[in-house]
N, C-alpha and C. Protein backbone atom coordinates (compact mmCIF):
# COMPACT_ATOMS: atom_id res chain seq x y z
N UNK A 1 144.34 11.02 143.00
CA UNK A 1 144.08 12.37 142.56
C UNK A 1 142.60 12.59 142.28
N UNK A 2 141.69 11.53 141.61
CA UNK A 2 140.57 11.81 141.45
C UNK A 2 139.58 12.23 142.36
N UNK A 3 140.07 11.03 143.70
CA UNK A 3 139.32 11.40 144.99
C UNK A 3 139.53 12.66 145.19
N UNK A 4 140.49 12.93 145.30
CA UNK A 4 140.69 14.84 145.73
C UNK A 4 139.57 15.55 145.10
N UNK A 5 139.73 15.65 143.49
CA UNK A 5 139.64 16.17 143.01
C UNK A 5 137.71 16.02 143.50
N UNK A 6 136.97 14.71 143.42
CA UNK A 6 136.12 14.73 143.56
C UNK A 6 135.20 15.25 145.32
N UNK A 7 136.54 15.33 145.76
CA UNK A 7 135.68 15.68 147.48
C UNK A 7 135.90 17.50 147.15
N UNK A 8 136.57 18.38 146.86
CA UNK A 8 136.39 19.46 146.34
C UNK A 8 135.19 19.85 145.59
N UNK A 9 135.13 18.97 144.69
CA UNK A 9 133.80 19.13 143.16
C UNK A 9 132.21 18.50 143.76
N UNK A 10 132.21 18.15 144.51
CA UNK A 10 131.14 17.20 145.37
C UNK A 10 130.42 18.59 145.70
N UNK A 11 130.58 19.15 146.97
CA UNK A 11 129.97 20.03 147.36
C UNK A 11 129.59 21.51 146.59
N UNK A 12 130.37 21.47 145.49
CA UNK A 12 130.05 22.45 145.12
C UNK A 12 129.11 22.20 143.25
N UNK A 13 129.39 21.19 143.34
CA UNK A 13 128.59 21.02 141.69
C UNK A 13 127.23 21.71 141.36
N UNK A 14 126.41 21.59 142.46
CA UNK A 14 125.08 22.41 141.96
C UNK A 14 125.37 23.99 141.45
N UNK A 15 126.78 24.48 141.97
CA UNK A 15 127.06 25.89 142.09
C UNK A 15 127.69 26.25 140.60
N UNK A 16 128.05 24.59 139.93
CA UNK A 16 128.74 24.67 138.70
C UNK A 16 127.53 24.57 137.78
N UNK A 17 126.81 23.50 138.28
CA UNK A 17 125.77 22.94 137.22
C UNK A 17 124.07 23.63 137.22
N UNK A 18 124.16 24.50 137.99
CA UNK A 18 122.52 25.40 138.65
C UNK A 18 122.88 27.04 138.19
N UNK A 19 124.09 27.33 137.66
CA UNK A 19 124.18 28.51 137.27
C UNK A 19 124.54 29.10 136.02
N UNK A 20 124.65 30.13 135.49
CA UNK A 20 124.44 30.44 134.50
C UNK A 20 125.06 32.02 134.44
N UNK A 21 126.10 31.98 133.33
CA UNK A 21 127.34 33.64 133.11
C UNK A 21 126.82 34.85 133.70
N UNK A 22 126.66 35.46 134.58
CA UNK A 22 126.68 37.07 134.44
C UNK A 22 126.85 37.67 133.46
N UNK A 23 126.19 38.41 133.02
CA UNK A 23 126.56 38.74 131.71
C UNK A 23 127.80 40.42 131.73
N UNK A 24 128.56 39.85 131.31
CA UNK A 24 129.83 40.73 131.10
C UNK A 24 130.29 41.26 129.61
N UNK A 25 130.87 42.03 129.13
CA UNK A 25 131.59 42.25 128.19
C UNK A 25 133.10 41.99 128.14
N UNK A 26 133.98 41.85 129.01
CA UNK A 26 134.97 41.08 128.59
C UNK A 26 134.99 39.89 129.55
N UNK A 27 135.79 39.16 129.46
CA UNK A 27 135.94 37.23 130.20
C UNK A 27 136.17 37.79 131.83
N UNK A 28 136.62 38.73 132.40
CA UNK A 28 136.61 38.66 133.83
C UNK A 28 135.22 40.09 134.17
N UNK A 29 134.31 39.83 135.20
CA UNK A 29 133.64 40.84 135.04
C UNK A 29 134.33 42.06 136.06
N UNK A 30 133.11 42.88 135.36
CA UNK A 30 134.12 44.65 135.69
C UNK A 30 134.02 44.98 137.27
N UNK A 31 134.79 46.04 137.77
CA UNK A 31 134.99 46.56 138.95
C UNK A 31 135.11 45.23 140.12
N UNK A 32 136.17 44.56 139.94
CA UNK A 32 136.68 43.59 141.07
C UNK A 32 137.93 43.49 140.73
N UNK A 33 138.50 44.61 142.26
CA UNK A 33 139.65 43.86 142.54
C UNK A 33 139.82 43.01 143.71
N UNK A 34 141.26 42.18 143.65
CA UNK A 34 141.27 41.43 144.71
C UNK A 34 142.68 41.42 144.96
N UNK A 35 142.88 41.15 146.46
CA UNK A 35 144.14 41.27 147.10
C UNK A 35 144.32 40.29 148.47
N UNK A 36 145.34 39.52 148.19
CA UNK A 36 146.45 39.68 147.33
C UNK A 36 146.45 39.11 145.71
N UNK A 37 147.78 39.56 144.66
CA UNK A 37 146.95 39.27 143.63
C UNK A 37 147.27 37.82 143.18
N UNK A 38 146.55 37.39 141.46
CA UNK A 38 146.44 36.03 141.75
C UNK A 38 145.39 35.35 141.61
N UNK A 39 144.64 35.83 141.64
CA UNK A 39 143.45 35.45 141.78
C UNK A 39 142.57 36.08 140.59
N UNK A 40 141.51 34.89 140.20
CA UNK A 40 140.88 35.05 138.72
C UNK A 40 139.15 35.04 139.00
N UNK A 41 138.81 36.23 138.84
CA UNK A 41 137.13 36.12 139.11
C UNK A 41 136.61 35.49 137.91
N UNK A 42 135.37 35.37 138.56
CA UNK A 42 134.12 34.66 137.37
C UNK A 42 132.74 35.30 138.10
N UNK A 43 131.84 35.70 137.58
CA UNK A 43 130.63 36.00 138.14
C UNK A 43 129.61 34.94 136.99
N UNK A 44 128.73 34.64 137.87
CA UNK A 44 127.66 33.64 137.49
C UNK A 44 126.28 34.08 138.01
N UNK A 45 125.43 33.34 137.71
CA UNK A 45 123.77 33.62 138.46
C UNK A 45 123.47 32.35 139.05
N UNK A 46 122.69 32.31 140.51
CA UNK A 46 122.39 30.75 140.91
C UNK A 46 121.13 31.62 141.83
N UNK A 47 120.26 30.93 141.65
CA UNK A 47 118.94 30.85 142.18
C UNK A 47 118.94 32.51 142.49
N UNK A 48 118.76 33.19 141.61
CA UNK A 48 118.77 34.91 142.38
C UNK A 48 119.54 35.85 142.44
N UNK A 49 120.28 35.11 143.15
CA UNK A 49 121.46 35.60 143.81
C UNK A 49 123.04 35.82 142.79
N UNK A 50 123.65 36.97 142.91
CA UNK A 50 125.12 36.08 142.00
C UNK A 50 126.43 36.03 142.90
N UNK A 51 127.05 35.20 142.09
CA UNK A 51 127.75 34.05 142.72
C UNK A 51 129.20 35.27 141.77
N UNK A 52 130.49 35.27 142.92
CA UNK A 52 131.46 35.70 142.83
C UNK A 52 132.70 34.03 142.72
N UNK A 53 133.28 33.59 141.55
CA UNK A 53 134.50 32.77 141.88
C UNK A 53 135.60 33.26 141.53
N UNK A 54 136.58 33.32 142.67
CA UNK A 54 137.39 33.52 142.65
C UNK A 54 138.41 32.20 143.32
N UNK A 55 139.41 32.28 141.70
CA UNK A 55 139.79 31.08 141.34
C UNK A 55 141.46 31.80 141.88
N UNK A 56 141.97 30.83 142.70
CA UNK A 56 143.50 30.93 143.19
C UNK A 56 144.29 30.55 142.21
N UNK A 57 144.77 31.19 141.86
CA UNK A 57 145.76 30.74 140.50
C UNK A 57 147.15 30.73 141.19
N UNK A 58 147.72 30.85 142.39
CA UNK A 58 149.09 30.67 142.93
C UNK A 58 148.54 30.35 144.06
N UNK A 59 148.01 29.69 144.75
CA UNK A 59 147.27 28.76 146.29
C UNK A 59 147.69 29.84 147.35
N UNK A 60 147.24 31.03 147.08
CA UNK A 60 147.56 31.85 148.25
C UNK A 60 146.85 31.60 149.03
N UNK A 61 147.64 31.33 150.81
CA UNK A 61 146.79 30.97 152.11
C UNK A 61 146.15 32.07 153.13
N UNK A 62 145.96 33.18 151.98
CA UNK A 62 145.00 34.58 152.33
C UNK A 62 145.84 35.39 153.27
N UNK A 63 145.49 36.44 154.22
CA UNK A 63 143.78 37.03 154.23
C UNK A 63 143.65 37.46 152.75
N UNK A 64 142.79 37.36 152.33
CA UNK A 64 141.60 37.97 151.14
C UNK A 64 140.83 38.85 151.04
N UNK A 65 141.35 39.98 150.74
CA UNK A 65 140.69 41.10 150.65
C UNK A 65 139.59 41.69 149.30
N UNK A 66 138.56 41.63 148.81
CA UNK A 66 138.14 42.01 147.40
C UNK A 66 136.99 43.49 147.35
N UNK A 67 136.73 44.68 146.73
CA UNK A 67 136.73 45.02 146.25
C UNK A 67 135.91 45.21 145.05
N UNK A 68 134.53 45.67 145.00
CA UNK A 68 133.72 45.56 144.28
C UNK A 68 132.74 46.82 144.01
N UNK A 69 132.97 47.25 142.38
CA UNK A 69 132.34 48.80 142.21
C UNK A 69 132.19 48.92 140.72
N UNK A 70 130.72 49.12 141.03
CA UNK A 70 130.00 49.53 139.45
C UNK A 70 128.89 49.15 139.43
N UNK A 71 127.93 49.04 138.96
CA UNK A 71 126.73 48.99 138.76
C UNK A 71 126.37 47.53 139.14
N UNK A 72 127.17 45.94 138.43
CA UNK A 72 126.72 44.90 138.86
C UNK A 72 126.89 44.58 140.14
N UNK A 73 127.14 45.05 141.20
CA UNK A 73 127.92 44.75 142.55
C UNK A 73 126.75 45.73 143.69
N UNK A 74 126.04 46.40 143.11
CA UNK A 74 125.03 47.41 143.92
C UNK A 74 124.10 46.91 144.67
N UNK A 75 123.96 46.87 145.82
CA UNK A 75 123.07 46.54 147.04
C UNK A 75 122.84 45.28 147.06
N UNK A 76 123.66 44.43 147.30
CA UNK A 76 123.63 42.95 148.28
C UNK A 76 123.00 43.40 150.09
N UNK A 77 122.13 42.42 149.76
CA UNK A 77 121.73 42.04 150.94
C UNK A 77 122.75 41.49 152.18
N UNK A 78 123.34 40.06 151.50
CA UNK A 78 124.86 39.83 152.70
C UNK A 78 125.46 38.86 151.29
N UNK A 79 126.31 38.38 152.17
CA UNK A 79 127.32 37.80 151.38
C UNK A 79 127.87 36.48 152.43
N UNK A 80 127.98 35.29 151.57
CA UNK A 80 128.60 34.27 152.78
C UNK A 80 129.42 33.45 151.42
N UNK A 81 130.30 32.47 152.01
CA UNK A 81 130.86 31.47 151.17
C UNK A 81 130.01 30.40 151.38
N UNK A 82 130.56 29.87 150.10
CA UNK A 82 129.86 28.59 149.36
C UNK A 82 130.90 27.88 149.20
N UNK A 83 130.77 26.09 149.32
CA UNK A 83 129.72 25.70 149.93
C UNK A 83 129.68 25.77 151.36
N UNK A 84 129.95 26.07 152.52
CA UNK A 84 130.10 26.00 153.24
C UNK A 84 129.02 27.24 154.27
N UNK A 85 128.77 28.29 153.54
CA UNK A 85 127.59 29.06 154.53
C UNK A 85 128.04 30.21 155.35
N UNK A 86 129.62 29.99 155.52
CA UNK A 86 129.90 30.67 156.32
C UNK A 86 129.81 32.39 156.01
N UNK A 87 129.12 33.50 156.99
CA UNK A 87 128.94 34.74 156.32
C UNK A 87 130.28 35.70 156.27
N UNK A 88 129.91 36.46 155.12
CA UNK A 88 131.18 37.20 155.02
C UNK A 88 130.78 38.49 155.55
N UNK A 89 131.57 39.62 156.27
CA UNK A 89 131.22 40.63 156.54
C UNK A 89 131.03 41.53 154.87
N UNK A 90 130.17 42.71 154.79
CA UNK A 90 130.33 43.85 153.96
C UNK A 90 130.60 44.87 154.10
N UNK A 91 131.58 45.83 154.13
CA UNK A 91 131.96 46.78 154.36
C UNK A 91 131.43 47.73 153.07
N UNK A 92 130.41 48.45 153.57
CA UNK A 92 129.59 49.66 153.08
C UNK A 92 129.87 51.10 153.24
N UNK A 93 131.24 50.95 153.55
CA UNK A 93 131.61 52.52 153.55
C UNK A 93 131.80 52.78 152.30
N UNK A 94 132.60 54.20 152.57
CA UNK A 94 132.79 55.61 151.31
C UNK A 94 133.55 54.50 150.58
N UNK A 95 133.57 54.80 149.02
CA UNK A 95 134.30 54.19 148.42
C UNK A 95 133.80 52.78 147.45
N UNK A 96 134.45 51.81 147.54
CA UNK A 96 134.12 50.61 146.71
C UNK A 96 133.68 49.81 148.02
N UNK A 97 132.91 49.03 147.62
CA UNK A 97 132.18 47.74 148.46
C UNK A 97 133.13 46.51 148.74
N UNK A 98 133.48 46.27 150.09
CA UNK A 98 134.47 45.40 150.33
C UNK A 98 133.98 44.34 150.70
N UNK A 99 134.87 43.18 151.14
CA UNK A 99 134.52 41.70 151.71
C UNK A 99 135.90 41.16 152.16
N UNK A 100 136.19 40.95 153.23
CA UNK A 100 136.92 40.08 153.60
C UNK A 100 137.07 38.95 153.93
N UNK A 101 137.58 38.25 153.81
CA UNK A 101 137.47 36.54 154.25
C UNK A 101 139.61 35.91 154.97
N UNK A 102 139.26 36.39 155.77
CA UNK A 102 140.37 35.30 157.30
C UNK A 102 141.22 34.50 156.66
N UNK A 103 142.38 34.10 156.79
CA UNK A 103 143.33 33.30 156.48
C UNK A 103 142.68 31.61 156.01
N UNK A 104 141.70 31.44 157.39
CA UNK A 104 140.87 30.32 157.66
C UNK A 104 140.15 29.67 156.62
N UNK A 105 139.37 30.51 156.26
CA UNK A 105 138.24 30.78 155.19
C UNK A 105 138.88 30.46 153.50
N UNK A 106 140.08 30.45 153.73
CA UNK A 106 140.41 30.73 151.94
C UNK A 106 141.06 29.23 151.44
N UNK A 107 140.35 28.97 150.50
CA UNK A 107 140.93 27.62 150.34
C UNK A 107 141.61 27.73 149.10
N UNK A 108 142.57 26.74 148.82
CA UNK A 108 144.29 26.84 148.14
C UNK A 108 143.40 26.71 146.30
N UNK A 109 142.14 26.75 146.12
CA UNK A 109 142.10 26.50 144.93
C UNK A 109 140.80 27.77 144.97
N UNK A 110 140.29 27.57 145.45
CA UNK A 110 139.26 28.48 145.53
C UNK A 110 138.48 29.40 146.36
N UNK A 111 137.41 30.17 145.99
CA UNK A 111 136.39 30.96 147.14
C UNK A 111 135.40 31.32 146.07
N UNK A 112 134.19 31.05 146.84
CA UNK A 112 133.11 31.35 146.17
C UNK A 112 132.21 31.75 146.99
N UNK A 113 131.57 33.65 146.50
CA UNK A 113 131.29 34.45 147.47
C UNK A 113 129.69 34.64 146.93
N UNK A 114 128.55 33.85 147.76
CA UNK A 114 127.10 34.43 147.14
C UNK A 114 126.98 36.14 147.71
N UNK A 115 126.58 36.69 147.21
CA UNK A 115 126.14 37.79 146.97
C UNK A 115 124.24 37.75 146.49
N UNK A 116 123.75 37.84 147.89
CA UNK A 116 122.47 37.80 148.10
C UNK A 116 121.46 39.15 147.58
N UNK A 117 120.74 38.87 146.82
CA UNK A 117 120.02 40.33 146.43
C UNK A 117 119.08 41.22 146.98
């Protein structure tokens, strides 16, 4: 179990240990939803940029749809997952600011979406 646990935590530790809370007023930050539900955000700061986790709390094997509107979420440059690089599209239409991420893309414990400034 540890190995698991440590080939998961490997690649992403700088993302645990290099960042620092978004600052929010209550424990999940505001204007994010996500679909399907289940899923538990966290916003953080890492080099600039902030960092979206969204934590699978029932290992849903996606698509992943999220949903982002209000003032902290305003004009990203792009958006990709971590650790891995891969880019996420942004959908900038009318409405709330979207992101999708593929069946492929979603892993059974987690997703973690930089949001470039």
């Amino acid at each position: 179990m540890l190995v698991i646990l440590g080939e998961w935590y490997g690649p992403r530790k700088r993302l645990f240990t290099q960042s620092v809370p978004a600052r929010c007023r209550r424990r999940e930050p505001p204007g994010v939803a996500v679909s399907p539900a289940g899923f538990r955000a966290i916003a953080c700061e890492h080099g600039g940029d902030l960092l979206l986790h969204l934590v699978n709390m029932r290992g849903s094997s996606g698509p992943v749809e999220v949903e982002l509107e209000g003032g902290m979420w305003k004009g990203p440059r792009s958006a990709s997952l971590e650790p891995q690089g891969t880019g996420v599209e942004i959908n900038r239409g009318p409405g709330p600011m979207g992101l999708g991420m593929p069946s492929e893309l979603v892993d059974r414990i987690d997703a973690v979406v930089r949001l470039r400034r």
